[in-house]
N, C-alpha and C. Protein backbone atom coordinates (compact mmCIF):
# COMPACT_ATOMS: atom_id res chain seq x y z
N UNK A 1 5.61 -21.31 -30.16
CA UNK A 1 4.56 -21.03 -29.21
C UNK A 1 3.37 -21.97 -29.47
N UNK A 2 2.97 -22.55 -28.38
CA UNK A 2 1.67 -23.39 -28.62
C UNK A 2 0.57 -22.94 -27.67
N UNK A 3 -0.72 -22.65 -28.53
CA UNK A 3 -1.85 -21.99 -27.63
C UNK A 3 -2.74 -23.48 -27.42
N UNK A 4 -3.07 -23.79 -25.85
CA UNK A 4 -4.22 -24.83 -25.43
C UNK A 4 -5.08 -23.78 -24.68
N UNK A 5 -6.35 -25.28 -24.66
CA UNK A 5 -7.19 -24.81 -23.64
C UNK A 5 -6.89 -25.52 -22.01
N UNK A 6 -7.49 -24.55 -21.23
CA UNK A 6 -7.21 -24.62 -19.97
C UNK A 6 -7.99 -25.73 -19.73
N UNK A 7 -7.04 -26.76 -18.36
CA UNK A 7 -7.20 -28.14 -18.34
C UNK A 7 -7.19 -27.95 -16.92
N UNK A 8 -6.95 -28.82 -15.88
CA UNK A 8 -6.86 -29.32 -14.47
C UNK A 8 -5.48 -28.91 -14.37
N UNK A 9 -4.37 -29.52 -15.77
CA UNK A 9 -2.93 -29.51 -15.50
C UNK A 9 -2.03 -28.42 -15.67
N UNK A 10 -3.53 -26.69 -15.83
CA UNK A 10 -3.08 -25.79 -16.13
C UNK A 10 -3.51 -24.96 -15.50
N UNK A 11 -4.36 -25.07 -14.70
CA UNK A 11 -5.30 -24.23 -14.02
C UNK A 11 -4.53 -23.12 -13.05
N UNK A 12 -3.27 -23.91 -12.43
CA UNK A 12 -2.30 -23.27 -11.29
C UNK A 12 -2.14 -21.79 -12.55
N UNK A 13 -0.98 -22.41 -13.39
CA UNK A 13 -0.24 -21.61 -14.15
C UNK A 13 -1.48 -20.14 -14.92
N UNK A 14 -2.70 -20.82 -15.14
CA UNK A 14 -3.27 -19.47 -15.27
C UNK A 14 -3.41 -18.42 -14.10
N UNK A 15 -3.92 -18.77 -13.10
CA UNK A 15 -3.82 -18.00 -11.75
C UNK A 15 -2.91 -17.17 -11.83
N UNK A 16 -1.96 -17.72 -11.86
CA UNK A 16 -0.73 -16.88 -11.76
C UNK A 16 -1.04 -15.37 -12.82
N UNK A 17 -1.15 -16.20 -14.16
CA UNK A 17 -1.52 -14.76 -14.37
C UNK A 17 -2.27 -13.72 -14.27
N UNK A 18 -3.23 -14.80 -14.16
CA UNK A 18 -4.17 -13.44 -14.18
C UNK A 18 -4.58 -12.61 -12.88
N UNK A 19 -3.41 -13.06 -11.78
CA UNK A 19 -2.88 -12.44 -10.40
C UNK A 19 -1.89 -11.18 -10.92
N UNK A 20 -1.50 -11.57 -12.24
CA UNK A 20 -0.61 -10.61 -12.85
C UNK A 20 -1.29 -9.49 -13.20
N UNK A 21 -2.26 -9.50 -13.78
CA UNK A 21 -3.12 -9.01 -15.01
C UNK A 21 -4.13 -7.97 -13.40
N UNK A 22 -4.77 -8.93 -12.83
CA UNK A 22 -5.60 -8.58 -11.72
C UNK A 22 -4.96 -8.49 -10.54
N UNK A 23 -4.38 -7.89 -9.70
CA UNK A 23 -3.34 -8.16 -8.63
C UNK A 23 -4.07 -7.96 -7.31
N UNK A 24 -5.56 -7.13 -7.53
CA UNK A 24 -6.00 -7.24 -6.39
C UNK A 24 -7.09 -8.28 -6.14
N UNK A 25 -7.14 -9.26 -7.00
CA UNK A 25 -7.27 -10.70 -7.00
C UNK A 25 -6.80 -11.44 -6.30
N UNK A 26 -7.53 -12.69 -5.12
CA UNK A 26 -6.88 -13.65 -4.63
C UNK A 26 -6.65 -14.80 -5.40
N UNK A 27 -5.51 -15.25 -5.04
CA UNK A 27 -5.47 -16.97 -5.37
C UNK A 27 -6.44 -17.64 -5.56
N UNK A 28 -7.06 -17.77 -4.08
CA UNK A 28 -7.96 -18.86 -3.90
C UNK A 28 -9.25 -18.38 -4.73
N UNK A 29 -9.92 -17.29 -4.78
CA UNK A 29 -10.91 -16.78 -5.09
C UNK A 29 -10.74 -16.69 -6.80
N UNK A 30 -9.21 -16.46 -7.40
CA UNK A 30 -9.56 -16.77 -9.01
C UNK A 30 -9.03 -19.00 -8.70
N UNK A 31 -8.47 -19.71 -8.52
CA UNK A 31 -8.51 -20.95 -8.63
C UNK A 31 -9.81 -21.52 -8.64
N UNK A 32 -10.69 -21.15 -7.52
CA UNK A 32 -12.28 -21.22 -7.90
C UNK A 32 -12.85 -20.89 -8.67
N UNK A 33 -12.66 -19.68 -9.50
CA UNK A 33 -13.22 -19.21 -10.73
C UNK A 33 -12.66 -20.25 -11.82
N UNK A 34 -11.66 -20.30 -12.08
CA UNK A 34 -11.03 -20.91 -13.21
C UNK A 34 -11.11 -22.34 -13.12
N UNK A 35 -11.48 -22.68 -11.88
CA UNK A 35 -11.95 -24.10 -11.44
C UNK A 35 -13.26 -24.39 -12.33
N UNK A 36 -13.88 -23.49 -12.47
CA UNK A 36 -15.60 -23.61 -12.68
C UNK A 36 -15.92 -23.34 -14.03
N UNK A 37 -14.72 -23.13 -14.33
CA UNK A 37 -14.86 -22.66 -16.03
C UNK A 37 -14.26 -24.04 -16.89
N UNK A 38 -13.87 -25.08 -16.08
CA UNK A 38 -13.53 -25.89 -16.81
C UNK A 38 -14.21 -26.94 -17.77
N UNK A 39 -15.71 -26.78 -17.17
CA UNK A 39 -16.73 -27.91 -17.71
C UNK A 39 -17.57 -26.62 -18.14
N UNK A 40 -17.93 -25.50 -18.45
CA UNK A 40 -18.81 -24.44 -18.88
C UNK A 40 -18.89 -23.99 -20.32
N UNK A 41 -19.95 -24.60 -20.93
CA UNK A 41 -20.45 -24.34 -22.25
C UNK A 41 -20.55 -22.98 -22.67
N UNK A 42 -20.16 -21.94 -21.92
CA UNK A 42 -20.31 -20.73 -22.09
C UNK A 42 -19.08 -19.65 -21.84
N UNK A 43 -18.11 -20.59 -21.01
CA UNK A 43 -16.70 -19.65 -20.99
C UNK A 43 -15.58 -21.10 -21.49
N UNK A 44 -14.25 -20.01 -22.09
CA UNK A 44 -13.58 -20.93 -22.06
C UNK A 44 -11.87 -19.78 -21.84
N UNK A 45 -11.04 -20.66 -22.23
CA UNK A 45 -9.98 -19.95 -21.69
C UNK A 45 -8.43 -20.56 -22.47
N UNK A 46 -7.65 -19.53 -22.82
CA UNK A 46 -6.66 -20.28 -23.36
C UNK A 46 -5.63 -19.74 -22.73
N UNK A 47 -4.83 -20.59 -23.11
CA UNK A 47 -3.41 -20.27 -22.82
C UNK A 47 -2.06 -20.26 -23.78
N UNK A 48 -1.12 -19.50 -23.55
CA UNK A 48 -0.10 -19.41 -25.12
C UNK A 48 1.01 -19.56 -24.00
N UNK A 49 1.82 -20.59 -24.41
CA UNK A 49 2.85 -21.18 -23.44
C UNK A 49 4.49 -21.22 -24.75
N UNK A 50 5.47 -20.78 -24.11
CA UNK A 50 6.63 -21.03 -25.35
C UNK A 50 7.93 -21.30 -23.96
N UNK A 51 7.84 -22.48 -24.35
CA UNK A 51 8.99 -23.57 -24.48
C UNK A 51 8.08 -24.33 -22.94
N UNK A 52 8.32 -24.34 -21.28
CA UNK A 52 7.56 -24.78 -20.88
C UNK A 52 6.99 -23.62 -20.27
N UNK A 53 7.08 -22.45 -20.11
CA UNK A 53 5.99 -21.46 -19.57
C UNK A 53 5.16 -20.95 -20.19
N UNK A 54 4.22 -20.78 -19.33
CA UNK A 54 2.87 -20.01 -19.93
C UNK A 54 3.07 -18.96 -19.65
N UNK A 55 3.26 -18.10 -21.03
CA UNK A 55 3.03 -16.94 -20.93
C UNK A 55 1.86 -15.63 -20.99
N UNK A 56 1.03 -16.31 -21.71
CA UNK A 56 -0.16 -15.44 -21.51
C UNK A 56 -1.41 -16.16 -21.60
N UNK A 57 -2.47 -15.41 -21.67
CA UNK A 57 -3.92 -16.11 -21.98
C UNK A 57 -4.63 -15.33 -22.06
N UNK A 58 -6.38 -15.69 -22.30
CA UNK A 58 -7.59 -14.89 -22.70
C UNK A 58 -8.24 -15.79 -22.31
N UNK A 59 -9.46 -14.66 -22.00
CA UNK A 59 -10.45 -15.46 -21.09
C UNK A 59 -11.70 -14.86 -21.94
N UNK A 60 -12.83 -15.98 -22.26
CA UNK A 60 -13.66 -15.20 -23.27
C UNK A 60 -14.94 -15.99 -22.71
N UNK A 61 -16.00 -15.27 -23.00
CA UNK A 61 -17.37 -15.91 -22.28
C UNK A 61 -18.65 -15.46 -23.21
N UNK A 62 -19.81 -16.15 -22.68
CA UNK A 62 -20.84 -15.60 -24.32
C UNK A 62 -21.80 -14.94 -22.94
N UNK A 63 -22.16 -13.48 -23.89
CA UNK A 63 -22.65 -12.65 -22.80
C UNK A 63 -24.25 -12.83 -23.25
N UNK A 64 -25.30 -12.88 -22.94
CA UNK A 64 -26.61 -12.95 -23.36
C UNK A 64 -27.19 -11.67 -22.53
N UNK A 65 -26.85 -10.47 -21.89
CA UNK A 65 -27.22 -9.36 -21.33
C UNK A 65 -26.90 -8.28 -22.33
N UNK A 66 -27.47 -7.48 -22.84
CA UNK A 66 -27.20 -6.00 -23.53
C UNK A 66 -24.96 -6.03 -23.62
N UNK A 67 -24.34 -5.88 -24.73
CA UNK A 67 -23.36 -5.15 -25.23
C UNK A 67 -23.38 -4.28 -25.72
N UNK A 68 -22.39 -3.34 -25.19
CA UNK A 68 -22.69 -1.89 -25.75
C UNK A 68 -22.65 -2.07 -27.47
N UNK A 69 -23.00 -1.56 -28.23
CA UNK A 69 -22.43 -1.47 -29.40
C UNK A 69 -22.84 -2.55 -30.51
N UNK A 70 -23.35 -3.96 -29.82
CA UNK A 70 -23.46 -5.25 -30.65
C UNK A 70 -24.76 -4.70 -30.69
N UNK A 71 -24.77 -5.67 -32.60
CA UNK A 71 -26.11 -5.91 -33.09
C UNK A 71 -26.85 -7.03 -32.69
N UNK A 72 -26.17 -8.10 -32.05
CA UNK A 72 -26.55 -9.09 -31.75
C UNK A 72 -26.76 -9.92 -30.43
N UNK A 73 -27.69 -10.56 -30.11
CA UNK A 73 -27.08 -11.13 -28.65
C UNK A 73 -27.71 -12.79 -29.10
N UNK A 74 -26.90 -13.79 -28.20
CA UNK A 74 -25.67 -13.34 -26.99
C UNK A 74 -24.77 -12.90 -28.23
N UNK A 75 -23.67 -12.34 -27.67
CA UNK A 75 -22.05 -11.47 -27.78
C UNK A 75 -21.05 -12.60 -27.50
N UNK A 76 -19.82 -13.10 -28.40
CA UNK A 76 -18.93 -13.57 -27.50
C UNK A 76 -18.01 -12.50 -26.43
N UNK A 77 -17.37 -12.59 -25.95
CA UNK A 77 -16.98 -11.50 -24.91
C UNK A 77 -15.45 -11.94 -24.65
N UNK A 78 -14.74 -10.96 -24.75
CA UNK A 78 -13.31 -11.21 -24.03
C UNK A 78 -13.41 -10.76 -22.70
N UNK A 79 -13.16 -11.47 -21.88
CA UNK A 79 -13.34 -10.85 -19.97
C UNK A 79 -11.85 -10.78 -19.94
N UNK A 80 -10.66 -11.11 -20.36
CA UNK A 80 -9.40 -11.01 -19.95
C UNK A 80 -8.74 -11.16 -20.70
N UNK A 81 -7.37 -10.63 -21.44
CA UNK A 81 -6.47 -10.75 -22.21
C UNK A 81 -4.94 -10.55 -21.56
N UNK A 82 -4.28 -11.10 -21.66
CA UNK A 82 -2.77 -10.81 -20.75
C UNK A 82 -1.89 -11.34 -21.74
N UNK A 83 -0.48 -10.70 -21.65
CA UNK A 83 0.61 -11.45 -22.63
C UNK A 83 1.96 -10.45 -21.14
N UNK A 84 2.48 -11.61 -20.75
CA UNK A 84 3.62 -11.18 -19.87
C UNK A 84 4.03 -9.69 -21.02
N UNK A 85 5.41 -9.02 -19.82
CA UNK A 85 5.73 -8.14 -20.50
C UNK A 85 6.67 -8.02 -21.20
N UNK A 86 7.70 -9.49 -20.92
CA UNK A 86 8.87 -9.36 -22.14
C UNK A 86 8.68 -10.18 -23.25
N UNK A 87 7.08 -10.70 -23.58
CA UNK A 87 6.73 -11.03 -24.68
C UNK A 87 5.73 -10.56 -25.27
N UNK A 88 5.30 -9.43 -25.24
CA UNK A 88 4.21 -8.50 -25.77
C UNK A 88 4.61 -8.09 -27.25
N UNK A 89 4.45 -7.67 -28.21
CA UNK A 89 4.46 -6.94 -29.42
C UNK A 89 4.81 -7.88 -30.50
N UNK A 90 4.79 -9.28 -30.17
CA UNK A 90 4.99 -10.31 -30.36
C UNK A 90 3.88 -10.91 -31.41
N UNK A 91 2.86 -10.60 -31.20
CA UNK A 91 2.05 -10.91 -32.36
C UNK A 91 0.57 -12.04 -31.36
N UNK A 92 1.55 -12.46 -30.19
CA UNK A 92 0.91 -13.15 -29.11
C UNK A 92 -1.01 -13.31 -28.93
N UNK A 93 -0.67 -11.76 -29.03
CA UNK A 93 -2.16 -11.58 -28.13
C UNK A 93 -2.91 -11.23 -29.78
N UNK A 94 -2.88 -11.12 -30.43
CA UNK A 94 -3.90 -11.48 -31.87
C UNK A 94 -3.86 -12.98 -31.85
N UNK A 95 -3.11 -13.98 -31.89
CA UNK A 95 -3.28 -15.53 -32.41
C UNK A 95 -4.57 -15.45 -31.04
N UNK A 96 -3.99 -15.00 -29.79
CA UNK A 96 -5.19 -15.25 -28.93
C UNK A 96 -6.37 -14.80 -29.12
N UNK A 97 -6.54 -13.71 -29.97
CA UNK A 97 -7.92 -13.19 -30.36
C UNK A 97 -8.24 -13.76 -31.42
N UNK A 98 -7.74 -14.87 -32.42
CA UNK A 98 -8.02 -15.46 -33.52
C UNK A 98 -8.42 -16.60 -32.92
N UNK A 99 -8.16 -17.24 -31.43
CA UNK A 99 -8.91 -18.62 -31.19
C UNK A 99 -9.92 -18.24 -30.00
N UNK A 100 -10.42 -16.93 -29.92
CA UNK A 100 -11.33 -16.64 -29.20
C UNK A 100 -12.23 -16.39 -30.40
N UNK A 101 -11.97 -15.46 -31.54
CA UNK A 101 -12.42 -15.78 -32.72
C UNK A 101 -12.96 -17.43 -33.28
N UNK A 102 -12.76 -18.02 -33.18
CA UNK A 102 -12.75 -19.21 -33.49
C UNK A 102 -13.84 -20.01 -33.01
N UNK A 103 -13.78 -19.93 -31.52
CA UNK A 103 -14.10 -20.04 -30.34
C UNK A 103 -15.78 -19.78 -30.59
N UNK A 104 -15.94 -18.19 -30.87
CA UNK A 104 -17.33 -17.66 -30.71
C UNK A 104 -18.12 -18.22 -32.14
N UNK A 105 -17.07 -18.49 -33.26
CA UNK A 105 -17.99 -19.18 -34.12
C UNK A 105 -18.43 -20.23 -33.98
N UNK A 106 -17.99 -21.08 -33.38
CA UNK A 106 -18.35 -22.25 -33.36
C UNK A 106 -19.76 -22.37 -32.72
N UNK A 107 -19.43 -21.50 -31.44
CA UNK A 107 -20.35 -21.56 -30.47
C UNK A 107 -21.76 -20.70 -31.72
N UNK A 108 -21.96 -20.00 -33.02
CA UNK A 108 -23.03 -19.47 -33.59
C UNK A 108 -22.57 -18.17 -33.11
N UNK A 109 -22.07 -17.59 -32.59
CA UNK A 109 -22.33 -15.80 -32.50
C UNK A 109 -21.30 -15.51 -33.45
N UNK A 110 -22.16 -14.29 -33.54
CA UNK A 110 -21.67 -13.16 -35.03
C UNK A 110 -20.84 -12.16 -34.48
N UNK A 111 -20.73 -11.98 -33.63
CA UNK A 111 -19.76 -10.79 -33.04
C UNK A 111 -19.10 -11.01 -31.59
N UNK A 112 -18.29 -10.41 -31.14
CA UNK A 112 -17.07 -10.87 -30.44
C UNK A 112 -16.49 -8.97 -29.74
N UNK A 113 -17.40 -8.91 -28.43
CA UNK A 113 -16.64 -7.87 -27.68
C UNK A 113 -15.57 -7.51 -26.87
N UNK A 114 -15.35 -6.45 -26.31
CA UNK A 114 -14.54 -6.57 -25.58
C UNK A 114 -14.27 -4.68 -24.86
N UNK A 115 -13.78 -4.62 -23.93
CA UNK A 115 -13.70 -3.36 -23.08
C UNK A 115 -12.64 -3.21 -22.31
N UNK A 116 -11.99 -1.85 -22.18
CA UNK A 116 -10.91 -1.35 -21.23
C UNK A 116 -11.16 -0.40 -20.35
N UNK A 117 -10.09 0.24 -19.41
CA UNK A 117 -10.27 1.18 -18.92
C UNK A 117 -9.57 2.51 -19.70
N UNK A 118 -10.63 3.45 -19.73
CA UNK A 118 -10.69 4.90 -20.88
C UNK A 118 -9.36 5.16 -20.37
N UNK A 119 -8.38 5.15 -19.63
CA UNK A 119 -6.97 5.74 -19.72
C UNK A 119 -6.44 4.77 -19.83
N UNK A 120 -6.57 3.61 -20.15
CA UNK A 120 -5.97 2.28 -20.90
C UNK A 120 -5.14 2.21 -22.92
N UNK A 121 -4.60 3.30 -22.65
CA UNK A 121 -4.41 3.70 -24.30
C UNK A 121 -3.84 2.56 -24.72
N UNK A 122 -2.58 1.99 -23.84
CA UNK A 122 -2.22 0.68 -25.26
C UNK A 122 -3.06 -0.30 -25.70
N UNK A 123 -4.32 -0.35 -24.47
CA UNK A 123 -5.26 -1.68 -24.97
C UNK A 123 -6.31 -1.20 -25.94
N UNK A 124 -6.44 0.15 -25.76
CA UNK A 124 -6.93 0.91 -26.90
C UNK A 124 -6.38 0.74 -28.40
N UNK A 125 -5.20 0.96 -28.16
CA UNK A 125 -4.36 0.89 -29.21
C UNK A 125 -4.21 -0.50 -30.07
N UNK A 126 -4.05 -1.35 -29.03
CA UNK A 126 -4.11 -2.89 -29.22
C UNK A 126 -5.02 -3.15 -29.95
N UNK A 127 -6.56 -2.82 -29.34
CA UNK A 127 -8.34 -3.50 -29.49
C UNK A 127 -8.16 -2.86 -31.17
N UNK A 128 -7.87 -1.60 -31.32
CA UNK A 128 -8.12 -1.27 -32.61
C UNK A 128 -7.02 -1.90 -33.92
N UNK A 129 -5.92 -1.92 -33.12
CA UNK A 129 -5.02 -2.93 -34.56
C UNK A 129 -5.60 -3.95 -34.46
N UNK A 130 -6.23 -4.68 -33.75
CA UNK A 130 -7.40 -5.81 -33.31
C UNK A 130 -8.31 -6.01 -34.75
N UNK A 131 -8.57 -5.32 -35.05
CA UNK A 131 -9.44 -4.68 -35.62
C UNK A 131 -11.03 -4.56 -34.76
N UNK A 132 -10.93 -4.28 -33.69
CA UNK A 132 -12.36 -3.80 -32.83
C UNK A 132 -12.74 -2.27 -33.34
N UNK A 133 -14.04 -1.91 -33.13
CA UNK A 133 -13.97 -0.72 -33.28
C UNK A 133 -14.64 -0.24 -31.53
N UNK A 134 -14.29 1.13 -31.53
CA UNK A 134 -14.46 1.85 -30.32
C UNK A 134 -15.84 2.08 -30.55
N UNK A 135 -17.04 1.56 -29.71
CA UNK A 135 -18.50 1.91 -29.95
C UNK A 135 -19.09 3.19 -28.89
N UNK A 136 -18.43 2.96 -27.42
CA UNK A 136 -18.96 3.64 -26.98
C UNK A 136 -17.86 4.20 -25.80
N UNK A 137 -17.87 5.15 -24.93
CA UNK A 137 -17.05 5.57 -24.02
C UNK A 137 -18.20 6.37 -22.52
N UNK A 138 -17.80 5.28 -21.30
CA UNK A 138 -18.39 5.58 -20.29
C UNK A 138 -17.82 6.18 -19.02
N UNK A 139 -18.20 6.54 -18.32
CA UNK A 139 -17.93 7.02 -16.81
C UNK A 139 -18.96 6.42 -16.07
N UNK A 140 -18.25 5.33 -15.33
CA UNK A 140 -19.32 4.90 -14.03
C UNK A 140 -19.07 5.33 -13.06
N UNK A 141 -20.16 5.22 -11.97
CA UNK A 141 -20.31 6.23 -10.47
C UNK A 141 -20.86 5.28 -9.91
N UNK A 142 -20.59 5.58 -8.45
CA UNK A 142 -20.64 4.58 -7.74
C UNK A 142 -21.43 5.27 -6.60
N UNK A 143 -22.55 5.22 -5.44
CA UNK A 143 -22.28 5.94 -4.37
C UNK A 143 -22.65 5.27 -2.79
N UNK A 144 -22.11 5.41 -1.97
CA UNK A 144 -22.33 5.04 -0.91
C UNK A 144 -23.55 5.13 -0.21
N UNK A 145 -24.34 4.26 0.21
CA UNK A 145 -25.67 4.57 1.05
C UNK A 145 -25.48 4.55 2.32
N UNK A 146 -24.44 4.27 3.22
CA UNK A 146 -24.09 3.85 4.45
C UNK A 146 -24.12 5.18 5.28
């Protein structure tokens, strides 16, 4: 398995996933995103590819707004983590949190977040063999003014 960073000659193949990951995501609307992240001192994005497919990636960004839980700001931030599903338990998605790790040192931050959805138990499960710890647990509301 070889993990890069996302290039021009990879940009398609992330879409894809993270159409996987996000499904009520458009094409065009993440290719523009991931378009814009290619020259950005503040996000970056990898990819873990074995033999010629890409199979998964992480998407990590430095947050300078309040993190729940951090002592510090900015935060590096995981915004996305994916590992297809017949290569999961694989060990995959830690090497990817070790070069998002990597990633946020370089850039100077001391800590490195990240968030699911509260009935999300395996990413729960995941974040904590991660070694993340669980800081806080929310319910957001939403309401209509119309």
């Amino acid at each position: 398995m070889v993990i890069e960073p996302l290039s021009t000659h990879t940009i398609n193949d992330v879409v894809e996933l993270v159409l996987e990951l996000w499904p009520d995501c458009t094409h065009d609307e993440e290719l523009e995103n991931y378009s814009r992240l290619l020259n950005s001192p503040n996000d970056a994005c990898y990819l873990a590819k074995v033999g010629a497919s890409y199979i998964a990636f992480i998407l990590i960004s430095i947050r300078h707004d309040y993190v729940e839980g951090s002592d510090d700001s900015p935060v590096g931030y995981i915004e996305g983590i994916y590992v297809r599903p017949d290569y999961r338990k694989q060990g995959i998605a830690n090497k990817l949190i070790r070069v998002a790790e990597d990633w946020a040192r370089q850039k100077g931050l001391t800590q490195l977040g990240s968030d699911t959805e509260i009935t999300n138990s395996s990413s729960i499960d995941f974040h904590r063999k991660a070694g993340f710890q669980e800081v806080e647990r929310i319910v957001c509301f939403i309401k209509d003014l119309s």
